[in-house]
PDB file of N, CA and C in Angstrom:
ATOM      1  N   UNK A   1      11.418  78.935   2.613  1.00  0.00           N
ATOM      2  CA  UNK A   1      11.283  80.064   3.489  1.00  0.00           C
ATOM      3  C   UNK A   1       9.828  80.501   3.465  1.00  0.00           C
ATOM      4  N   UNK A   2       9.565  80.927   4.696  1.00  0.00           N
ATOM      5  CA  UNK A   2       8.082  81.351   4.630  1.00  0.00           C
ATOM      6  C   UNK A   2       7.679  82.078   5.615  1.00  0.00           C
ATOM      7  N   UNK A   3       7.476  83.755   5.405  1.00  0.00           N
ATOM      8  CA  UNK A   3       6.798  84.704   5.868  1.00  0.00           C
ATOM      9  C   UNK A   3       5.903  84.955   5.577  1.00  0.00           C
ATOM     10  N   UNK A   4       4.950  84.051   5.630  1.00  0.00           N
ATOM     11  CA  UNK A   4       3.355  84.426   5.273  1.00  0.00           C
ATOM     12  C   UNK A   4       3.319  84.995   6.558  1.00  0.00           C
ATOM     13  N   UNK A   5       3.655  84.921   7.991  1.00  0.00           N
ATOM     14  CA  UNK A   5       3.909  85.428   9.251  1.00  0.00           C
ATOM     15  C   UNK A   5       4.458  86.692   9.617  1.00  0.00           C
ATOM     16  N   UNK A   6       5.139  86.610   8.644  1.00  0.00           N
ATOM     17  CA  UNK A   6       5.796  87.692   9.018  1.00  0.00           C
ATOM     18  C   UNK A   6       7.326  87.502   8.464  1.00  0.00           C
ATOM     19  N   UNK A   7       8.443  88.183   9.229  1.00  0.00           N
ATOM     20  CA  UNK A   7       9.859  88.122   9.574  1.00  0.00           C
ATOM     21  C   UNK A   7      10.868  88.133  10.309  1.00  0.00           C
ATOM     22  N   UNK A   8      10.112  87.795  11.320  1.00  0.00           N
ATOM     23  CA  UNK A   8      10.741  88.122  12.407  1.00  0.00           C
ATOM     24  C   UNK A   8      11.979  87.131  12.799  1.00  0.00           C
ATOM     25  N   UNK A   9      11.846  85.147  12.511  1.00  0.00           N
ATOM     26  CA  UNK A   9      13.042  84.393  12.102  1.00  0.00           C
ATOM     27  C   UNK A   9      13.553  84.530  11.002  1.00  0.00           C
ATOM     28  N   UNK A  10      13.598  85.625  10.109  1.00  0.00           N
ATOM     29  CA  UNK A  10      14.480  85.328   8.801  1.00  0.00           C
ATOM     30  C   UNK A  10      15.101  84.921   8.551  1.00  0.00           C
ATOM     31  N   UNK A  11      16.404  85.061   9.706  1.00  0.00           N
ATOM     32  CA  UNK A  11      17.927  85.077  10.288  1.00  0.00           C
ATOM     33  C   UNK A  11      18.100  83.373   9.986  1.00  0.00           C
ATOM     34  N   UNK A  12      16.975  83.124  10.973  1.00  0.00           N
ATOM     35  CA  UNK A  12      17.231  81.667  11.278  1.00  0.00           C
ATOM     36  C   UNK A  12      16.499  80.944  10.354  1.00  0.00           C
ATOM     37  N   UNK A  13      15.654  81.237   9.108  1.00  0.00           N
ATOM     38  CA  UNK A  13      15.241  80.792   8.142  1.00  0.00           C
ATOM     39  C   UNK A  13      16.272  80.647   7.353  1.00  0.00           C
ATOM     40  N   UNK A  14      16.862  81.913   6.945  1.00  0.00           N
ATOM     41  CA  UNK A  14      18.262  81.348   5.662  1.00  0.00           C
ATOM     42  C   UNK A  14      19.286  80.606   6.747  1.00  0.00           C
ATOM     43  N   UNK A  15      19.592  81.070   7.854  1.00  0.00           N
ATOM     44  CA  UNK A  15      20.346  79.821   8.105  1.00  0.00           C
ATOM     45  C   UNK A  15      19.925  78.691   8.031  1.00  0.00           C
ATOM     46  N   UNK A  16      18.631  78.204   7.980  1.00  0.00           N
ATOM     47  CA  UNK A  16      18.763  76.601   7.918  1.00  0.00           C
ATOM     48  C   UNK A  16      18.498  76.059   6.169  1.00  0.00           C
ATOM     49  N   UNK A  17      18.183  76.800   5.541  1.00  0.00           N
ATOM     50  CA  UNK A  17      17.930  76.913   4.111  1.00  0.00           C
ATOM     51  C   UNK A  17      19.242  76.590   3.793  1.00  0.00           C
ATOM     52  N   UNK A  18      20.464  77.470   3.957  1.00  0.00           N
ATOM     53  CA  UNK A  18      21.707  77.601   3.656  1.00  0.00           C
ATOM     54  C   UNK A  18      22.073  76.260   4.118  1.00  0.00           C
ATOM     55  N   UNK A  19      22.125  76.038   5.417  1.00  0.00           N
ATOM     56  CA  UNK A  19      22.695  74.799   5.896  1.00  0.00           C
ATOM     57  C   UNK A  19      21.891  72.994   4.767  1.00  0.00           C
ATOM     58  N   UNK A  20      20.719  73.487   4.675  1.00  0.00           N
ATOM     59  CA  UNK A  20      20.183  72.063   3.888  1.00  0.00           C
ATOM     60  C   UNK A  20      20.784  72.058   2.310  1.00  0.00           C
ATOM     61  N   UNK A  21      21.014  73.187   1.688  1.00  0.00           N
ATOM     62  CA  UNK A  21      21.485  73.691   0.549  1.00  0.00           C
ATOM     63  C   UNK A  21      22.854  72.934   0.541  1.00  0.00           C
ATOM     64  N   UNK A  22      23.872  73.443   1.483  1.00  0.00           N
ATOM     65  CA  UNK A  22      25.185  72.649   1.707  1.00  0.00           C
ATOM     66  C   UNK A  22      24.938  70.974   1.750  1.00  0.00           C
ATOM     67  N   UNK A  23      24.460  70.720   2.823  1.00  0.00           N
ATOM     68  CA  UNK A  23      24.160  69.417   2.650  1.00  0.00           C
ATOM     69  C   UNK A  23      23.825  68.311   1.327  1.00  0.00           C
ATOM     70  N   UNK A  24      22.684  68.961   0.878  1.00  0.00           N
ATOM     71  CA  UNK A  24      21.941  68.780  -0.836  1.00  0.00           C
ATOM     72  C   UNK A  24      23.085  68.666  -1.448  1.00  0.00           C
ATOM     73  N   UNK A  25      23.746  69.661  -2.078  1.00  0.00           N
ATOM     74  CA  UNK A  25      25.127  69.684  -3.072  1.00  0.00           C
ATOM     75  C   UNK A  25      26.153  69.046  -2.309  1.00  0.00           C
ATOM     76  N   UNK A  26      26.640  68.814  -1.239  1.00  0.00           N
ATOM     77  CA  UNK A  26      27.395  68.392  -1.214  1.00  0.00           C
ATOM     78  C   UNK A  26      27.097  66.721  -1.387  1.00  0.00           C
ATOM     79  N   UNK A  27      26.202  65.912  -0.944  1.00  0.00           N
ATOM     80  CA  UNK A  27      25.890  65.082  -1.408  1.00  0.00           C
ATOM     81  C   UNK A  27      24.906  64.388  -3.281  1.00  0.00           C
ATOM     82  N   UNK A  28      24.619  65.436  -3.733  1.00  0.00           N
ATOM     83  CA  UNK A  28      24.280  65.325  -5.191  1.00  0.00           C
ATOM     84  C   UNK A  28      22.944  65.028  -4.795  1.00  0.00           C
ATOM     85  N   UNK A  29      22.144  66.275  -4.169  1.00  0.00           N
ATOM     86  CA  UNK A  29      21.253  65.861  -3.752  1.00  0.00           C
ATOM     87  C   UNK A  29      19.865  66.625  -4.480  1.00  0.00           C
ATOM     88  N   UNK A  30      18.445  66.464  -4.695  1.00  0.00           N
ATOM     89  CA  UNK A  30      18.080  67.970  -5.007  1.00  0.00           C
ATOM     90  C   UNK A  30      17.503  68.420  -3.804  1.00  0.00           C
ATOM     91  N   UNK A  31      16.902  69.628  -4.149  1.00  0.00           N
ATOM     92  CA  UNK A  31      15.991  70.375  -2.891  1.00  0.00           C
ATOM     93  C   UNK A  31      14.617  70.618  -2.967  1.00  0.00           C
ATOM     94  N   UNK A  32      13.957  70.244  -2.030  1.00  0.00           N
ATOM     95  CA  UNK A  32      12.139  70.354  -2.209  1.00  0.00           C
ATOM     96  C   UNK A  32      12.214  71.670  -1.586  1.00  0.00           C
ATOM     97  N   UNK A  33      11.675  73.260  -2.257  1.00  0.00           N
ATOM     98  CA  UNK A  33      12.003  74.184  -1.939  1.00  0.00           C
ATOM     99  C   UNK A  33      10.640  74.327  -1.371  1.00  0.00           C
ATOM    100  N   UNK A  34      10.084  75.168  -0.665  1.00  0.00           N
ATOM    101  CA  UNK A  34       9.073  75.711   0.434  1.00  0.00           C
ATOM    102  C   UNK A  34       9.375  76.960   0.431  1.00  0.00           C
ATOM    103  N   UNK A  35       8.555  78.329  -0.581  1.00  0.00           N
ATOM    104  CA  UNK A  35       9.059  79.603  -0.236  1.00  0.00           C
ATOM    105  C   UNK A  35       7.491  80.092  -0.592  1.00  0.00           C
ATOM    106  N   UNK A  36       7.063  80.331   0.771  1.00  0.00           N
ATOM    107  CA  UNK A  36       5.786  81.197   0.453  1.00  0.00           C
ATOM    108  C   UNK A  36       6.438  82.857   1.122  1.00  0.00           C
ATOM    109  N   UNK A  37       6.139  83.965   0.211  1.00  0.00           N
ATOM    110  CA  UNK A  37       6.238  85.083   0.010  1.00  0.00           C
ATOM    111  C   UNK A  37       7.705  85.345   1.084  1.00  0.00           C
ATOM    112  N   UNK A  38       8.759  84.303   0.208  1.00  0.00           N
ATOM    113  CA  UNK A  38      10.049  84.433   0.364  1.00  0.00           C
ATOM    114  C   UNK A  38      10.838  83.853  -0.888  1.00  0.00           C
ATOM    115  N   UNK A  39       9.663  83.872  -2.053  1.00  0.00           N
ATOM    116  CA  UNK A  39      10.630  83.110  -3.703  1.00  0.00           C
ATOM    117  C   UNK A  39      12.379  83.732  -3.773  1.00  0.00           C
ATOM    118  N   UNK A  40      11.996  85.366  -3.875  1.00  0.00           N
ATOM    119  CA  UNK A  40      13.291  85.405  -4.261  1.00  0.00           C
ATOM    120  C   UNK A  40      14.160  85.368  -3.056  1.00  0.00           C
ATOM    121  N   UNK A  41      14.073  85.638  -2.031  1.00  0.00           N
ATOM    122  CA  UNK A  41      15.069  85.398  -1.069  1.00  0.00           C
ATOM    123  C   UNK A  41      15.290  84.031  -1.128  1.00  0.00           C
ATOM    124  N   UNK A  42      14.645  83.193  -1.254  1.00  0.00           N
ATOM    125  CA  UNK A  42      15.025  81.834  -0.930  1.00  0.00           C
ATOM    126  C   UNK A  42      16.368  81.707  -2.136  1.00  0.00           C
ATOM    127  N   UNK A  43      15.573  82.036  -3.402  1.00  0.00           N
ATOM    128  CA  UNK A  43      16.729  81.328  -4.641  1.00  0.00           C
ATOM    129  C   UNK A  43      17.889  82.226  -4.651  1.00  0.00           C
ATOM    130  N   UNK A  44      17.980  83.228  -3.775  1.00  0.00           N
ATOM    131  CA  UNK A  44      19.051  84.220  -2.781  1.00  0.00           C
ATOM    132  C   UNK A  44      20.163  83.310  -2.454  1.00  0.00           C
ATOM    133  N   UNK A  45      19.466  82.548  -1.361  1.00  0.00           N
ATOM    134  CA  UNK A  45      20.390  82.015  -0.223  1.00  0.00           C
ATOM    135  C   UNK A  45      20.700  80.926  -1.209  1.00  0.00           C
ATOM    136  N   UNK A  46      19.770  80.352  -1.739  1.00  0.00           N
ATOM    137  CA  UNK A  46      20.676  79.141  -3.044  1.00  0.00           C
ATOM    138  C   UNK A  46      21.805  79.386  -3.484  1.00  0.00           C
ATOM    139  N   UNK A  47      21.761  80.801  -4.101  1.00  0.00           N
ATOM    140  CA  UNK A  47      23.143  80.978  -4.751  1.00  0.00           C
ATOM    141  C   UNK A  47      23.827  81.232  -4.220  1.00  0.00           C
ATOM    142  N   UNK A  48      23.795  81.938  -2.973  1.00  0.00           N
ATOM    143  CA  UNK A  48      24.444  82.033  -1.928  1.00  0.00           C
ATOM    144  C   UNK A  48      25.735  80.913  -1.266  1.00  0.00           C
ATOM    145  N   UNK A  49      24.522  79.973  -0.932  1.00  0.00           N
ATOM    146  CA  UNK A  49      25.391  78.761  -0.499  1.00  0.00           C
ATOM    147  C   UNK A  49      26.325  77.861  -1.669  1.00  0.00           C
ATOM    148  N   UNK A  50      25.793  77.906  -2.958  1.00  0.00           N
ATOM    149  CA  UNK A  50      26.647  77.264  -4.176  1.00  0.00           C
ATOM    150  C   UNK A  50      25.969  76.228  -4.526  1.00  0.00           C
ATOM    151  N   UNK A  51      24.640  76.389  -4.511  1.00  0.00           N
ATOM    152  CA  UNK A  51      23.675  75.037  -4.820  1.00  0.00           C
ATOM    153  C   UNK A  51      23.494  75.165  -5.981  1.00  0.00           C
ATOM    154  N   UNK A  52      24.009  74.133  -6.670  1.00  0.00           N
ATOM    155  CA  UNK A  52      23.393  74.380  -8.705  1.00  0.00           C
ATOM    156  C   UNK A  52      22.872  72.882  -8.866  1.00  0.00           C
ATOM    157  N   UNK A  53      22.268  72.583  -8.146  1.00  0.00           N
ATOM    158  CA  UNK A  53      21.410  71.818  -8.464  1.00  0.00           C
ATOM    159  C   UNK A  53      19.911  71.481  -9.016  1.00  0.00           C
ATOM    160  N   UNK A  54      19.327  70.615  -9.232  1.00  0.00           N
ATOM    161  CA  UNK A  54      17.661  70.526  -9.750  1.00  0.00           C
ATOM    162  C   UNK A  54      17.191  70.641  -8.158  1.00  0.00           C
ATOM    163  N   UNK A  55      15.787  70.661  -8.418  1.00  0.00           N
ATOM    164  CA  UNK A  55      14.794  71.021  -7.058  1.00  0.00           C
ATOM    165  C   UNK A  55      13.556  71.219  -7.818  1.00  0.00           C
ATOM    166  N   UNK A  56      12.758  70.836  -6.662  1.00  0.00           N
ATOM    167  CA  UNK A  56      11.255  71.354  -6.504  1.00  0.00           C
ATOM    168  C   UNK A  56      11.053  72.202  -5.851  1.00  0.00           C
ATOM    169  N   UNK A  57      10.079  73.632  -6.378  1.00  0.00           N
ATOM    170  CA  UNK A  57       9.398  74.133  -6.179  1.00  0.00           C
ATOM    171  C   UNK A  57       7.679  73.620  -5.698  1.00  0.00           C
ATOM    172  N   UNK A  58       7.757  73.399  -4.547  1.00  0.00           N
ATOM    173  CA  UNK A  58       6.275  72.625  -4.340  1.00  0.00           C
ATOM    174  C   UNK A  58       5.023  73.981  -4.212  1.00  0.00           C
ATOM    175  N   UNK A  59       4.340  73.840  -4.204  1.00  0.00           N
ATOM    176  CA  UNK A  59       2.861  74.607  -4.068  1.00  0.00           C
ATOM    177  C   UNK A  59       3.135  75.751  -4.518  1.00  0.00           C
ATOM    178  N   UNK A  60       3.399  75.797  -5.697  1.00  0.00           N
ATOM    179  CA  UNK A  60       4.106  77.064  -6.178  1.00  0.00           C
ATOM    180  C   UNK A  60       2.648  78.164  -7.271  1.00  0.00           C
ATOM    181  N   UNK A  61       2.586  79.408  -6.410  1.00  0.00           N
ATOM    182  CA  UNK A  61       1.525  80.195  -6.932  1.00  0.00           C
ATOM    183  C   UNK A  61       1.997  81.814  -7.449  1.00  0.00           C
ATOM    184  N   UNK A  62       3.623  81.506  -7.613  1.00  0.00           N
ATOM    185  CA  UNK A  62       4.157  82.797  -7.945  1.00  0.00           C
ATOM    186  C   UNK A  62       3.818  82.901  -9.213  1.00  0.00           C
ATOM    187  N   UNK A  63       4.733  84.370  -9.818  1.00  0.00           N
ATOM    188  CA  UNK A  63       4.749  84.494 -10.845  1.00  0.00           C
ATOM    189  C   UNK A  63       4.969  83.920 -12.316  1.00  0.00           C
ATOM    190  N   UNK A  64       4.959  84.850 -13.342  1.00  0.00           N
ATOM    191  CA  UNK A  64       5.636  83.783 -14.352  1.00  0.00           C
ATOM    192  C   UNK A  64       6.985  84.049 -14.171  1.00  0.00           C
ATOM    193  N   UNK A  65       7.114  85.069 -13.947  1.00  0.00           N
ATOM    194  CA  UNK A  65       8.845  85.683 -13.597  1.00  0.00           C
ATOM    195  C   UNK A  65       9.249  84.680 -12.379  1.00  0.00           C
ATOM    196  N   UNK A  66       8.869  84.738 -11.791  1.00  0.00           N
ATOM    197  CA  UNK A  66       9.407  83.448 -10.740  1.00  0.00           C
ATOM    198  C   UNK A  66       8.944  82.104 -11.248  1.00  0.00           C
ATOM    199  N   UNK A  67       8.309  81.840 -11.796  1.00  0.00           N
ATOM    200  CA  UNK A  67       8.407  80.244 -12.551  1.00  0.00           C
ATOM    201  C   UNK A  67       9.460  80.252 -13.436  1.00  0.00           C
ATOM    202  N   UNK A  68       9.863  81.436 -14.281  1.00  0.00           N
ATOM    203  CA  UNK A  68      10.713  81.254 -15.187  1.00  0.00           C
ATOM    204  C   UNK A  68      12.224  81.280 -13.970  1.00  0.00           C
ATOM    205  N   UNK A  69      12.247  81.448 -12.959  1.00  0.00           N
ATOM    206  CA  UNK A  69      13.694  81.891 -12.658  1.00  0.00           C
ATOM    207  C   UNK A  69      13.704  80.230 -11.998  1.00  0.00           C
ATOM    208  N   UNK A  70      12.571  79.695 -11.251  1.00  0.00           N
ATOM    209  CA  UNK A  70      12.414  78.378 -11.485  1.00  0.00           C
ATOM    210  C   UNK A  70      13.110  77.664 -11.465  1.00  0.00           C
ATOM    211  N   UNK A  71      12.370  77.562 -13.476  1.00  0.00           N
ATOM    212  CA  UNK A  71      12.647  76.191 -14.330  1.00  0.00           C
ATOM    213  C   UNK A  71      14.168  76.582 -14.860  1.00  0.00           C
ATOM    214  N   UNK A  72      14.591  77.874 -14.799  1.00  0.00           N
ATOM    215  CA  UNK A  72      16.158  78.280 -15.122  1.00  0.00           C
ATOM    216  C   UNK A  72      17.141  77.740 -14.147  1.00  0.00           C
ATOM    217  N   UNK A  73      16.851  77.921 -13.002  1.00  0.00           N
ATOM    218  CA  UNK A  73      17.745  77.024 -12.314  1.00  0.00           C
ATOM    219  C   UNK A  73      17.294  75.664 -12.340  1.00  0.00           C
ATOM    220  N   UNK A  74      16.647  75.035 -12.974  1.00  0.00           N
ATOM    221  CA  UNK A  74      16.619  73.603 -12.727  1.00  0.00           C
ATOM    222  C   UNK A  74      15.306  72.887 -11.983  1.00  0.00           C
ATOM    223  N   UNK A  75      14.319  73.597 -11.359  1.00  0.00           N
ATOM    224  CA  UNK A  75      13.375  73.691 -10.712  1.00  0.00           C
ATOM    225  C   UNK A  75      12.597  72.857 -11.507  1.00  0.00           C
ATOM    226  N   UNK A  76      11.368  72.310 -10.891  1.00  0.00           N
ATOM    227  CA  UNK A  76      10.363  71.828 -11.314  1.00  0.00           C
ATOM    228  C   UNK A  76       9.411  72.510 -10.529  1.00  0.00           C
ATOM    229  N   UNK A  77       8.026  73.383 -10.968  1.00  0.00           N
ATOM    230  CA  UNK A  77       7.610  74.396 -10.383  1.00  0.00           C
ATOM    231  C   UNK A  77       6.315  73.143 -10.240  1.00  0.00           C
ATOM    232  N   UNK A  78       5.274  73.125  -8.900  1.00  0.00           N
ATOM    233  CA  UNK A  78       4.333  72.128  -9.168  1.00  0.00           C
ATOM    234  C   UNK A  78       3.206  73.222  -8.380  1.00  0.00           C
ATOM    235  N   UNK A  79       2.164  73.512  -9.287  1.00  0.00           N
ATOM    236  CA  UNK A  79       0.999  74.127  -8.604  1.00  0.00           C
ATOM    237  C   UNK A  79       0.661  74.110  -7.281  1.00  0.00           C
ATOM    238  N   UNK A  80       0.131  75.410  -6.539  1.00  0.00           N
ATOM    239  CA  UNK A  80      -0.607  75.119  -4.926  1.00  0.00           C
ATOM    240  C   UNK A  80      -1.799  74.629  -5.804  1.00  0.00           C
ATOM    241  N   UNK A  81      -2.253  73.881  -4.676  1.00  0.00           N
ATOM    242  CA  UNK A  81      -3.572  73.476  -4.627  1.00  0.00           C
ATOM    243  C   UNK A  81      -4.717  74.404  -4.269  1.00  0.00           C
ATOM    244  N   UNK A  82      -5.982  74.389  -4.568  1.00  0.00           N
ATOM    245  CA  UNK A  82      -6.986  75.778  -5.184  1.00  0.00           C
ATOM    246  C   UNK A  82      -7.791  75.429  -4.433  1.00  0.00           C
TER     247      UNK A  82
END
């Protein structure tokens, strides 16, 4: 998810988040996550949909509190680039 823009598709951001989430778990899949200044909403709609799976966190410049919520679900957190 990503409102560096703004918010104005949110709606249609977790819906397609949600929908790839289903997909992912239902096939044993992981997820390459994309959440610029949408971390926690994104790992929101994760639990949301019933995803307990591993994933990447790609270009990830959050917190430690959000690295730790992360690598707790299973995440692999991988630095933005500087």
């Amino acid at each position: 998810m990503d409102f560096s823009r703004g918010r104005a598709d949110e709606a249609r951001q977790r819906a397609f988040l949600s929908a790839q989430a289903d997909l992912a778990q239902r096939r044993g899949l992981p997820i390459l996550l994309h959440a610029r200044r949408g971390f926690y909403e994104a790992f929101t709609v994760l639990r949301e949909a019933g995803f307990d799976r591993a994933g990447v966190a790609h270009a990830f410049s959050g917190s430690r509190d959000m690295a730790r919520l992360a690598l707790d679900r299973g995440f692999a957190s991988l630095p933005a680039p500087c």
